[in-house]
Protein backbone atom coordinates (compact mmCIF):
# COMPACT_ATOMS: atom_id res chain seq x y z
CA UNK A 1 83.50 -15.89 139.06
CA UNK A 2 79.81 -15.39 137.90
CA UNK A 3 77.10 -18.27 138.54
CA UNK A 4 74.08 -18.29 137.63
CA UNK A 5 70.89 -19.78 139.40
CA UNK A 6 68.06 -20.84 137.31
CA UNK A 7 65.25 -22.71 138.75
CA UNK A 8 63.59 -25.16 136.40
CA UNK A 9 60.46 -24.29 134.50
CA UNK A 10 56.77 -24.95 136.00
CA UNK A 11 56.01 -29.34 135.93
CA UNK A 12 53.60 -30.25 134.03
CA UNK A 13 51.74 -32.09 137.42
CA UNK A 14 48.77 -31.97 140.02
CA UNK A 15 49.03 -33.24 142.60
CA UNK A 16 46.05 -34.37 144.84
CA UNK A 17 45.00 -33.43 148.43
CA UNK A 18 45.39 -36.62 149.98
CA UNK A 19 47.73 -39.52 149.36
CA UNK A 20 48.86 -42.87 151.60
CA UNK A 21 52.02 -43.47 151.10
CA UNK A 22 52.13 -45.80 148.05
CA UNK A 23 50.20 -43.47 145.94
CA UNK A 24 52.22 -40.32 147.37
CA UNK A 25 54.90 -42.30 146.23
CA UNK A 26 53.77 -42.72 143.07
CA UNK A 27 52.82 -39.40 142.17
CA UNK A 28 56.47 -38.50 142.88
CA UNK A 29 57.36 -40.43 140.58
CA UNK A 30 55.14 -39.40 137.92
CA UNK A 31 55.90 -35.49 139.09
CA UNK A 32 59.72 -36.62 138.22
CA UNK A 33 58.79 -37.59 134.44
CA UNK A 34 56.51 -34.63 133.86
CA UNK A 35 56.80 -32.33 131.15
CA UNK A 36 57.00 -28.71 131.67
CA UNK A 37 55.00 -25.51 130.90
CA UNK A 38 55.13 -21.99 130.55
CA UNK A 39 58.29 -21.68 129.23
CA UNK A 40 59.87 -19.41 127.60
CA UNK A 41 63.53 -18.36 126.57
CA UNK A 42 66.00 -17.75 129.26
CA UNK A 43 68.81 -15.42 128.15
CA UNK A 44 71.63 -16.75 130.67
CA UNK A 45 75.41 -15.51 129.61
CA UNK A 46 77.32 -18.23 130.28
CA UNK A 47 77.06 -21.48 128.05
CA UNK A 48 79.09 -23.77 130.38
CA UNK A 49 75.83 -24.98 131.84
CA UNK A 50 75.35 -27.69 134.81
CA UNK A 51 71.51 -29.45 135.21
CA UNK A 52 70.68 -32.09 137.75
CA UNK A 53 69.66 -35.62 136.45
CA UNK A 54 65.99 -34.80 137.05
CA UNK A 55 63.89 -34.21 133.61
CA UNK A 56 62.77 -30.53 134.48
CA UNK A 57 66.33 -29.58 134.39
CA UNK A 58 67.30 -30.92 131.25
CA UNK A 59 64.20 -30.00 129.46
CA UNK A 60 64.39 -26.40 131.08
CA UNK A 61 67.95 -25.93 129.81
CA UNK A 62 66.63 -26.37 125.95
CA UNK A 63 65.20 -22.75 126.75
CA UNK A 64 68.80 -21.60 127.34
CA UNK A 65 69.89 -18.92 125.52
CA UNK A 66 74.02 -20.17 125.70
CA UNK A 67 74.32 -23.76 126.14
CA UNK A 68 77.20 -24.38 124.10
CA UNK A 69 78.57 -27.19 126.95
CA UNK A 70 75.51 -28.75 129.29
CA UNK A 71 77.09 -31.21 131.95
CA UNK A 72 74.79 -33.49 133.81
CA UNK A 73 75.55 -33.28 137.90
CA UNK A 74 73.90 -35.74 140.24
CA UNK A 75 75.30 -33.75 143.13
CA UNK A 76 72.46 -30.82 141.53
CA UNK A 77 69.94 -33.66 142.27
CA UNK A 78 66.65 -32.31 144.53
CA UNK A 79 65.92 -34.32 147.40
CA UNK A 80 62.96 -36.42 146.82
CA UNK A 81 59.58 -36.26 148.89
CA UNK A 82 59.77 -39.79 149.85
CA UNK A 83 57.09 -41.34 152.26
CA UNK A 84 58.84 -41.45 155.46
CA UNK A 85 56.39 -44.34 156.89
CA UNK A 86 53.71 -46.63 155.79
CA UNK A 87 50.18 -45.32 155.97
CA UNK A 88 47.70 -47.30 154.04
CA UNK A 89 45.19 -44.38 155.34
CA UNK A 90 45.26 -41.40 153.38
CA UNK A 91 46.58 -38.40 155.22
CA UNK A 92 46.86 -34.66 153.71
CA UNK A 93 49.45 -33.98 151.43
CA UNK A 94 50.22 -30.71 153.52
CA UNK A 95 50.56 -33.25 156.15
CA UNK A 96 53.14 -35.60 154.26
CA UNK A 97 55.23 -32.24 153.51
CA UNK A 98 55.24 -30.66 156.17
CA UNK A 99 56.62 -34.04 158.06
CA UNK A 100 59.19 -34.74 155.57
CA UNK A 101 60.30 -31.03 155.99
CA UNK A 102 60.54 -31.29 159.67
CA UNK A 103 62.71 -34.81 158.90
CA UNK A 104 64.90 -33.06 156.66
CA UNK A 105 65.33 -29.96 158.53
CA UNK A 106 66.16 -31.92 161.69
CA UNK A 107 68.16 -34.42 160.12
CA UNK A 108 65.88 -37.30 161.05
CA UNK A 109 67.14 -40.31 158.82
CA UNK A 110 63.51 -41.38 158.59
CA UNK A 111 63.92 -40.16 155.04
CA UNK A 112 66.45 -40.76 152.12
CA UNK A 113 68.06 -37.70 152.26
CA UNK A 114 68.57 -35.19 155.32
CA UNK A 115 69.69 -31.23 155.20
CA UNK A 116 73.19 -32.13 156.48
CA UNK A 117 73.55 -34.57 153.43
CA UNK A 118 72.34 -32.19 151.01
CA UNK A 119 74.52 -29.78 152.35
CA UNK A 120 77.39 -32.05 151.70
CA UNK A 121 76.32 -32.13 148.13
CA UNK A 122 76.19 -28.45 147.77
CA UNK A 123 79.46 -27.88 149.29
CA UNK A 124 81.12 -30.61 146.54
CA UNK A 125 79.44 -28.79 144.03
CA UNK A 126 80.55 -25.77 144.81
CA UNK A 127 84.31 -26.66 145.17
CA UNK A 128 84.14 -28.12 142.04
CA UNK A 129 83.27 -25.16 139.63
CA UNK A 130 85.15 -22.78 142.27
CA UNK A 131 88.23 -25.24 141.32
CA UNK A 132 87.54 -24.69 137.61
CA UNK A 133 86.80 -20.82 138.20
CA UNK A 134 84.58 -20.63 135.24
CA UNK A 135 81.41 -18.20 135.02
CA UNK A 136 78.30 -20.99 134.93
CA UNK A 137 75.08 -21.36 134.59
CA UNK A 138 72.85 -24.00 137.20
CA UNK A 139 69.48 -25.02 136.22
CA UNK A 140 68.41 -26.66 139.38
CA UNK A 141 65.35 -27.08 142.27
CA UNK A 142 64.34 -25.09 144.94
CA UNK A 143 64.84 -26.93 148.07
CA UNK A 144 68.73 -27.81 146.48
CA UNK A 145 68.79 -23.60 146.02
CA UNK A 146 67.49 -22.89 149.48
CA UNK A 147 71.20 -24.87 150.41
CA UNK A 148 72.87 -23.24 148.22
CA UNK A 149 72.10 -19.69 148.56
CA UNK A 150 73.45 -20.12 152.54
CA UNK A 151 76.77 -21.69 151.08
CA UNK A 152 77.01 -18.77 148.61
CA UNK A 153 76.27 -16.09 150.81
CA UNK A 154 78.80 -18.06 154.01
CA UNK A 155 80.95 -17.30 150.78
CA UNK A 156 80.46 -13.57 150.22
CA UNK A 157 78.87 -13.86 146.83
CA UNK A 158 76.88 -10.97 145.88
CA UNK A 159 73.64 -11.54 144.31
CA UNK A 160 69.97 -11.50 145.44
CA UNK A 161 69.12 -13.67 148.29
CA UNK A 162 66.01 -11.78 148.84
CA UNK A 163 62.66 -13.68 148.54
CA UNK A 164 62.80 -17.69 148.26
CA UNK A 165 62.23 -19.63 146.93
CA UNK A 166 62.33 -18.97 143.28
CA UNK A 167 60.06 -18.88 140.86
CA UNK A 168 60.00 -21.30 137.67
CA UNK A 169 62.16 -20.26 134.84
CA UNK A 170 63.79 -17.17 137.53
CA UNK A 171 66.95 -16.74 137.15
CA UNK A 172 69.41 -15.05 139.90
CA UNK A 173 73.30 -14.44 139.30
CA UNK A 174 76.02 -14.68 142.03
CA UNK A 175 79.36 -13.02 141.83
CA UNK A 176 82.59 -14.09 143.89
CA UNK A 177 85.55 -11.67 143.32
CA UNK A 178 87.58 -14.70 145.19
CA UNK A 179 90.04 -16.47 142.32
CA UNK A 180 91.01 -19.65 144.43
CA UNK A 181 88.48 -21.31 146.88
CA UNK A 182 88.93 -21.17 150.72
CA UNK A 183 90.41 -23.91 152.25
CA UNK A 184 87.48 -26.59 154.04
């Protein structure tokens, strides 16, 4: 079984150096409904293709060189930079990320989602197309990846887990020589 990793093109975004929480929250939002740029075509083999629900993904796959079957999967979803707290002081943005990391990373439930829920996700997702045992292509984010590469590799896929995260538009393919999933 084959899958292949494609992060989703460049957004279309800036973001600024200094947000309170409303506007950080805001500018998420907007980041989520962004166009993209510098695209180009993406010559993936395998045309049974999975994207999050998140824009990027779906506009990234139209630069797919097979897509004869695109399924939308909410468990491919990134975790969103939510303001943890209210702050009606600006603070950095480093700041805000670097605090939501160390909530995620830890677990911390001050934020919507935490590493051992995204974890979770990944591990659905992965039983799922193991179940089907298809060769696939995943247009997806790079925190979601960052999950998933540890699954894949805890899995004894080959591919390139050297240098994260991924760039826009990079694609990486994993190869399992497994033919029925391992028992959780």
């Amino acid at each position: 079984m084959k899958i292949e990793l494609i992060r989703h093109f460049r957004v279309d975004h800036k973001w600024k150096a200094f947000y309170t929480s409303d506007e950080l929250k805001t500018d998420c939002e907007k980041y989520d409904n962004a166009e993209i740029i510098n695209t180009s075509e993406i010559a993936n083999r395998h045309g049974n293709v999975y994207i999050s629900q998140l824009k990027r993904t779906n506009l990234t796959s139209k630069f797919l060189v097979n897509k004869s079957n695109i399924s939308i999967e909410p468990l491919l979803n990134e975790v969103s930079l939510n303001p943890f707290c209210v702050l009606n002081k600006k603070a950095p943005l480093l700041i805000w990320v670097l605090l939501w990391k160390t909530n995620w990373l830890f677990n911390i439930k001050a934020i919507d989602e935490v590493q051992n829920e995204t974890k979770n996700r990944a591990e659905l997702f992965l039983k799922k197309i193991e179940e089907n045992g298809e060769d696939v292509t995943v247009v997806g984010h790079a925190n979601y990846f960052s999950v998933l590469l540890k699954l894949l590799k805890k899995r004894n896929y080959k591919g390139n887990y050297s240098a994260f995260p991924f760039r826009n538009g990079e694609m990486r393919v994993f190869q399992s020589d497994r033919r029925e999933p391992e028992s959780m």
